[in-house]
C-alpha atoms as a PDB file:
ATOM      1  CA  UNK A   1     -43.637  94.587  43.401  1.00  0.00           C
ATOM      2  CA  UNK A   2     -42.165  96.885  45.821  1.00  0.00           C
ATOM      3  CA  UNK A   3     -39.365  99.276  45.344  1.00  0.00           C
ATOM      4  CA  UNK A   4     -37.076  99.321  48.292  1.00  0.00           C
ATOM      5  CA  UNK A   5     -37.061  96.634  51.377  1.00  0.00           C
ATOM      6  CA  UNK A   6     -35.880  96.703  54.737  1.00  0.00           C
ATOM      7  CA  UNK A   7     -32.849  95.324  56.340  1.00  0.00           C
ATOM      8  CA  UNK A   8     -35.552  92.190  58.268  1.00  0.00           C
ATOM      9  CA  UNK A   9     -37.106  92.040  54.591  1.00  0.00           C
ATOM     10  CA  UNK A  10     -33.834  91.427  53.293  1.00  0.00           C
ATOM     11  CA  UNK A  11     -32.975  88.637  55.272  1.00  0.00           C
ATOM     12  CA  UNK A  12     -35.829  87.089  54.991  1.00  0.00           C
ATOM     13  CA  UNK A  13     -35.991  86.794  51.373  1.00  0.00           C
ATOM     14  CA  UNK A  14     -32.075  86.373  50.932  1.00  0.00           C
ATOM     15  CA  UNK A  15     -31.070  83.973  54.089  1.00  0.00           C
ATOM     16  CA  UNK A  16     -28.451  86.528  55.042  1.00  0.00           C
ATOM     17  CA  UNK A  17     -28.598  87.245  58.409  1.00  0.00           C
ATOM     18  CA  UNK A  18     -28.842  90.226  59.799  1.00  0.00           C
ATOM     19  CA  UNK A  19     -25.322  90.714  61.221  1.00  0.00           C
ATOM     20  CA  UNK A  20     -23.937  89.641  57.531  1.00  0.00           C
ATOM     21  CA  UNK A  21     -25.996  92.226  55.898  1.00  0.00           C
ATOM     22  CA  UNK A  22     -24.732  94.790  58.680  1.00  0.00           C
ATOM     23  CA  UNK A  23     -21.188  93.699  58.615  1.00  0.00           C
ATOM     24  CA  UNK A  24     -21.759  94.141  54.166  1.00  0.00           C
ATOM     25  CA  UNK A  25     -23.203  97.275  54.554  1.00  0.00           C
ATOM     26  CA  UNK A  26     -20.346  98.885  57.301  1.00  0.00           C
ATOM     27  CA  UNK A  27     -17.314  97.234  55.376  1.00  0.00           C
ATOM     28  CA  UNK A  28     -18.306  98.903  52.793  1.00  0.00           C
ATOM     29  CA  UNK A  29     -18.672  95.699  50.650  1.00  0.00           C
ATOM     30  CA  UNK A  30     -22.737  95.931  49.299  1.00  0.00           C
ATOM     31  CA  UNK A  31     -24.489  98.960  50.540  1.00  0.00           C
ATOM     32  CA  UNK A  32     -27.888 100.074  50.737  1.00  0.00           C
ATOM     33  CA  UNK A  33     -29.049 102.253  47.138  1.00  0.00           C
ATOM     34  CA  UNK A  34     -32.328 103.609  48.357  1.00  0.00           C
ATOM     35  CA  UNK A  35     -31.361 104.725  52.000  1.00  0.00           C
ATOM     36  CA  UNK A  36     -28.580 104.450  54.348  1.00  0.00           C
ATOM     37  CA  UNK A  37     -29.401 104.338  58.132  1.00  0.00           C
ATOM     38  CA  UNK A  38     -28.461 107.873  59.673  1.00  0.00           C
ATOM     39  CA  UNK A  39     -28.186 106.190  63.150  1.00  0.00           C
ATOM     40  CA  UNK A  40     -30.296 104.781  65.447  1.00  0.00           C
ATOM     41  CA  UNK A  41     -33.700 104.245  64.506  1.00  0.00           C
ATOM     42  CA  UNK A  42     -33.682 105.158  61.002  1.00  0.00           C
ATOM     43  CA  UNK A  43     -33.929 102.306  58.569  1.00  0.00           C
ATOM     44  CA  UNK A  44     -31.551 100.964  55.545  1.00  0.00           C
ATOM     45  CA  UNK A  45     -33.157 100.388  52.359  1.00  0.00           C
ATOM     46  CA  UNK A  46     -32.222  98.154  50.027  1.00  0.00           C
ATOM     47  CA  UNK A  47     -33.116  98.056  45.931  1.00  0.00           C
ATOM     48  CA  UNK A  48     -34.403  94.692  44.410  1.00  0.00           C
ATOM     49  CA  UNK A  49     -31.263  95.457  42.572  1.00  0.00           C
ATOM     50  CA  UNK A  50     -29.130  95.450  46.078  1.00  0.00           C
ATOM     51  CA  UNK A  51     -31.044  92.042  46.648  1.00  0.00           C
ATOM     52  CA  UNK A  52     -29.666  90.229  43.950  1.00  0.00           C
ATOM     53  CA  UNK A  53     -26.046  91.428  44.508  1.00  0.00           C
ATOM     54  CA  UNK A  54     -26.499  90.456  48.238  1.00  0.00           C
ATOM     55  CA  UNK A  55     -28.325  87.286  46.918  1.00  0.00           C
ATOM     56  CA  UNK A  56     -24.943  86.503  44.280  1.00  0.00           C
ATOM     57  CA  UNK A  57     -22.691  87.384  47.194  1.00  0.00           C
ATOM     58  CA  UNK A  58     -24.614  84.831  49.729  1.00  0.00           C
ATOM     59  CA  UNK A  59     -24.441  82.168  46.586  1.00  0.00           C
ATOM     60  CA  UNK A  60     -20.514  82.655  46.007  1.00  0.00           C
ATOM     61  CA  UNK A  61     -20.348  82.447  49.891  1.00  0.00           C
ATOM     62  CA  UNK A  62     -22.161  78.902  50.367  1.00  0.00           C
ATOM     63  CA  UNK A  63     -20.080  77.692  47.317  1.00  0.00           C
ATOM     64  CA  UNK A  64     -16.403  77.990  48.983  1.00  0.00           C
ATOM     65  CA  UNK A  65     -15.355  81.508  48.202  1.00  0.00           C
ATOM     66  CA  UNK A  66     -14.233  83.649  50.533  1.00  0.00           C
ATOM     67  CA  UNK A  67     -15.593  86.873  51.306  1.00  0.00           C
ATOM     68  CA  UNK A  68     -12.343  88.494  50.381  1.00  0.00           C
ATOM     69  CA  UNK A  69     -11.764  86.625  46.556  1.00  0.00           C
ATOM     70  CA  UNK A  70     -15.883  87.725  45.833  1.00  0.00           C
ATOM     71  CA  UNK A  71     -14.748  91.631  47.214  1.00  0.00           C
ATOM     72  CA  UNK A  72     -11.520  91.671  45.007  1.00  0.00           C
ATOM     73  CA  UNK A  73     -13.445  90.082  41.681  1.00  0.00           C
ATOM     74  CA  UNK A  74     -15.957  92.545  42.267  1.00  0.00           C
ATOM     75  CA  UNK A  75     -13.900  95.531  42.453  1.00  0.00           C
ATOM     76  CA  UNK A  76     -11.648  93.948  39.400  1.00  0.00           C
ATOM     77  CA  UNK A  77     -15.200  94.119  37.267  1.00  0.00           C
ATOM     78  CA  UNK A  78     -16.304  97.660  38.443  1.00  0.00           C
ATOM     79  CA  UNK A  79     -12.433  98.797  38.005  1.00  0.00           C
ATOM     80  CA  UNK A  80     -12.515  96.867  34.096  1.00  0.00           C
ATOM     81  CA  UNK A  81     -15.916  97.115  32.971  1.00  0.00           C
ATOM     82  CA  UNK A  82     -17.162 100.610  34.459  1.00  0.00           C
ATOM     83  CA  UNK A  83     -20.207 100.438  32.325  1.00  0.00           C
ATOM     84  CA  UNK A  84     -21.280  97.845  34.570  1.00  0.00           C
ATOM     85  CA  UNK A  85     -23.324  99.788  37.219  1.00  0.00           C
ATOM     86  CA  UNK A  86     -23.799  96.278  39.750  1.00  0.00           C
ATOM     87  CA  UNK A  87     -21.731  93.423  38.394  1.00  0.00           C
ATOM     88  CA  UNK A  88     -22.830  91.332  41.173  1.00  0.00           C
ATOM     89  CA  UNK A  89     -26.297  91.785  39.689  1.00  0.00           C
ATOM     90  CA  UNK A  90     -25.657  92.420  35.970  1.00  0.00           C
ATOM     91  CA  UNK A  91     -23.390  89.005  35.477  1.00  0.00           C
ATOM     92  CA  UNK A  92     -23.335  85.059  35.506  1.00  0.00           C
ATOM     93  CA  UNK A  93     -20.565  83.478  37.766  1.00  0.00           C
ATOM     94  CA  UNK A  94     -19.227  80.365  37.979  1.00  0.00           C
ATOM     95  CA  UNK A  95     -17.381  78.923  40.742  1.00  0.00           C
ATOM     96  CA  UNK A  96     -14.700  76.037  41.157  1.00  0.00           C
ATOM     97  CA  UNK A  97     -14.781  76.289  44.561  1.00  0.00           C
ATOM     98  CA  UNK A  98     -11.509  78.789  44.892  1.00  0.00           C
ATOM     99  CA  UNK A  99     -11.852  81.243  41.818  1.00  0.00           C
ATOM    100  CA  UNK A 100     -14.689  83.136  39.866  1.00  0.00           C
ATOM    101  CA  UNK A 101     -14.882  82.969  36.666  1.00  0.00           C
ATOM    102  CA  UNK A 102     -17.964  85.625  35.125  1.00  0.00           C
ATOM    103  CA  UNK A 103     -19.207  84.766  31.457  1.00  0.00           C
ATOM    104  CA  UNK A 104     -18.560  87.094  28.681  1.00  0.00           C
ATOM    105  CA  UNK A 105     -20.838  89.020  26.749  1.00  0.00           C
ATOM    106  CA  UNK A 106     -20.943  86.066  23.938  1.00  0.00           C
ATOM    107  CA  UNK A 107     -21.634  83.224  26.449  1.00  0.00           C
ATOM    108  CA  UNK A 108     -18.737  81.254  25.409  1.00  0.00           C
ATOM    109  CA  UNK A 109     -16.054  82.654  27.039  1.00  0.00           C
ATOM    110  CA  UNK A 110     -15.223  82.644  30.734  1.00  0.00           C
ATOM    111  CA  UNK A 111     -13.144  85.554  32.656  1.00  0.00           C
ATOM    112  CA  UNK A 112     -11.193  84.390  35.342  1.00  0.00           C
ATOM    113  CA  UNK A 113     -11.795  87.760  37.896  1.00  0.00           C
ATOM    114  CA  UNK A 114      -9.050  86.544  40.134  1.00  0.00           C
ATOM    115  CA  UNK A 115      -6.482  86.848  37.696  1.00  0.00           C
ATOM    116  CA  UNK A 116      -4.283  90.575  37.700  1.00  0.00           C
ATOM    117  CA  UNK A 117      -4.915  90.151  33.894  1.00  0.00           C
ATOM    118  CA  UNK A 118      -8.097  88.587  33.306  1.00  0.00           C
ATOM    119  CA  UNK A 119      -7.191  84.980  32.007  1.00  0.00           C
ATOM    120  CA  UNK A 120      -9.854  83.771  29.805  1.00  0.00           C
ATOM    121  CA  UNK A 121     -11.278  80.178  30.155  1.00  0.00           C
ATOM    122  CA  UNK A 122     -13.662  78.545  27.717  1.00  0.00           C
ATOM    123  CA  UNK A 123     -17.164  77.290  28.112  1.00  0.00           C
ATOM    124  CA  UNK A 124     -17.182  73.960  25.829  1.00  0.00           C
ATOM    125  CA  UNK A 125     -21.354  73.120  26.007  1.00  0.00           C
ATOM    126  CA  UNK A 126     -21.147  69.247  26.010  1.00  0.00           C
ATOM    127  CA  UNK A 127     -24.512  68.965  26.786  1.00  0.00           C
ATOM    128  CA  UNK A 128     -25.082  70.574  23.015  1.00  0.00           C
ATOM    129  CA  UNK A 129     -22.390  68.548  21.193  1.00  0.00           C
ATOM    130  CA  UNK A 130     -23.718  65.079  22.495  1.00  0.00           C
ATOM    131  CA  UNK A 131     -27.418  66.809  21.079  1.00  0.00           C
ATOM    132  CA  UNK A 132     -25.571  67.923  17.493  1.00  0.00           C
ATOM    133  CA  UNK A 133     -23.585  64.050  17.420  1.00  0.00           C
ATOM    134  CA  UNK A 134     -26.579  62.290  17.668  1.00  0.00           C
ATOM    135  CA  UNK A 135     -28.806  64.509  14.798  1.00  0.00           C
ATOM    136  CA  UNK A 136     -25.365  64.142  12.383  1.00  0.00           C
ATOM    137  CA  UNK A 137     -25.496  60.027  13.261  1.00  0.00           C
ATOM    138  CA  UNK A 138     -28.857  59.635  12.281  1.00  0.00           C
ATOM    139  CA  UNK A 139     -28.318  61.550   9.167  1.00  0.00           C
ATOM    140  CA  UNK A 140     -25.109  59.772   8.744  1.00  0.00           C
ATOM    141  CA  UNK A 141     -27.148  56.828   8.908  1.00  0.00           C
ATOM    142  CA  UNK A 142     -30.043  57.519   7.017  1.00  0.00           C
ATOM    143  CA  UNK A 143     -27.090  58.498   4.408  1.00  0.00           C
ATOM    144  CA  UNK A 144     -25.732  54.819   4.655  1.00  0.00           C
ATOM    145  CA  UNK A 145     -29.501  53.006   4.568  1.00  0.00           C
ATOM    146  CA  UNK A 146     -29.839  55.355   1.000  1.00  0.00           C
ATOM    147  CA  UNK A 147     -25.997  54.305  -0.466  1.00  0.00           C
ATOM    148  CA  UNK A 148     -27.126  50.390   0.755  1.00  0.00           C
ATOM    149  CA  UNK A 149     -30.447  50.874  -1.167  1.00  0.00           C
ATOM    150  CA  UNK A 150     -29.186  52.000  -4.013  1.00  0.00           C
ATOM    151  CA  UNK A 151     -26.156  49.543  -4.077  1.00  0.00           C
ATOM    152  CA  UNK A 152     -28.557  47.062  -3.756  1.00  0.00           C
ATOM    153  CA  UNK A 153     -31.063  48.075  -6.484  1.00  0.00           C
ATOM    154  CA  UNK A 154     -27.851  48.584  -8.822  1.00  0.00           C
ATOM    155  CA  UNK A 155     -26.430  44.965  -7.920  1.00  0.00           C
ATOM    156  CA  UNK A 156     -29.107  43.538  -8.734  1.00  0.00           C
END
């Protein structure tokens, strides 16, 4: 796998286009690691690293969020969690539609990033309660077929 990719590379394996990534890269907001351009004709390079940031930026974008809410929950991570080096890259985000919301470290707890403070919102996995309802029916069951069995056999 390559190492660093061009601004056309870039846009064609991220569907940003190319003013996007240049309007990213001048605002400051996701910048070239490998090589900046030092005018005209010199290329910018981007990490595969850079490509998933730009990639989780374009996501957030298509979703609803503003360009602004993705900048300020992205400088809230780098300013909180410094030993993040690309949170963009490094995290899972969620998205209502008008705030972020990045998991925490155990997977069950959601950070709101648009919050001053950080409010804290809580995964609840449904999908693995109805999973963990159904094994403790049939054993529930299978409990009540044995007690009916054996009330049986002692009635008798």
């Amino acid at each position: 796998m390559k190492i660093d990719y061009t601004s056309m590379e870039v846009c064609q394996v991220t569907g940003i286009s190319y003013r996007q990534l240049d309007y990213w890269d001048s605002s400051g907001f996701i910048k070239p690691s490998v090589a900046r351009a030092k005018g005209s004709g010199t290329a910018r390079m981007y990490s595969f690293v850079d490509l998933v940031c730009l990639r989780t930026a374009k996501r957030l974008r298509d979703s609803g969020i503003s360009l602004q809410k993705i900048r300020r929950s992205a400088e809230y991570l780098r300013t909180h969690f410094p030993e993040l080096d690309s949170p963009l890259a490094d995290l899972v985000f969620l998205t209502d539609g008008s705030t972020v919301f990045t998991l925490t470290i155990d997977r069950s707890t959601a950070l709101d990033t648009m919050m001053e403070q950080g409010q804290l919102a809580w995964c609840i996995p449904v999908g693995r309660f109805v999973s963990e309802l159904r094994g403790q029916i049939v054993k529930m069951e299978a409990q009540e077929k044995k007690e009916k069995k054996a009330d049986h056999i002692f009635a008798a």
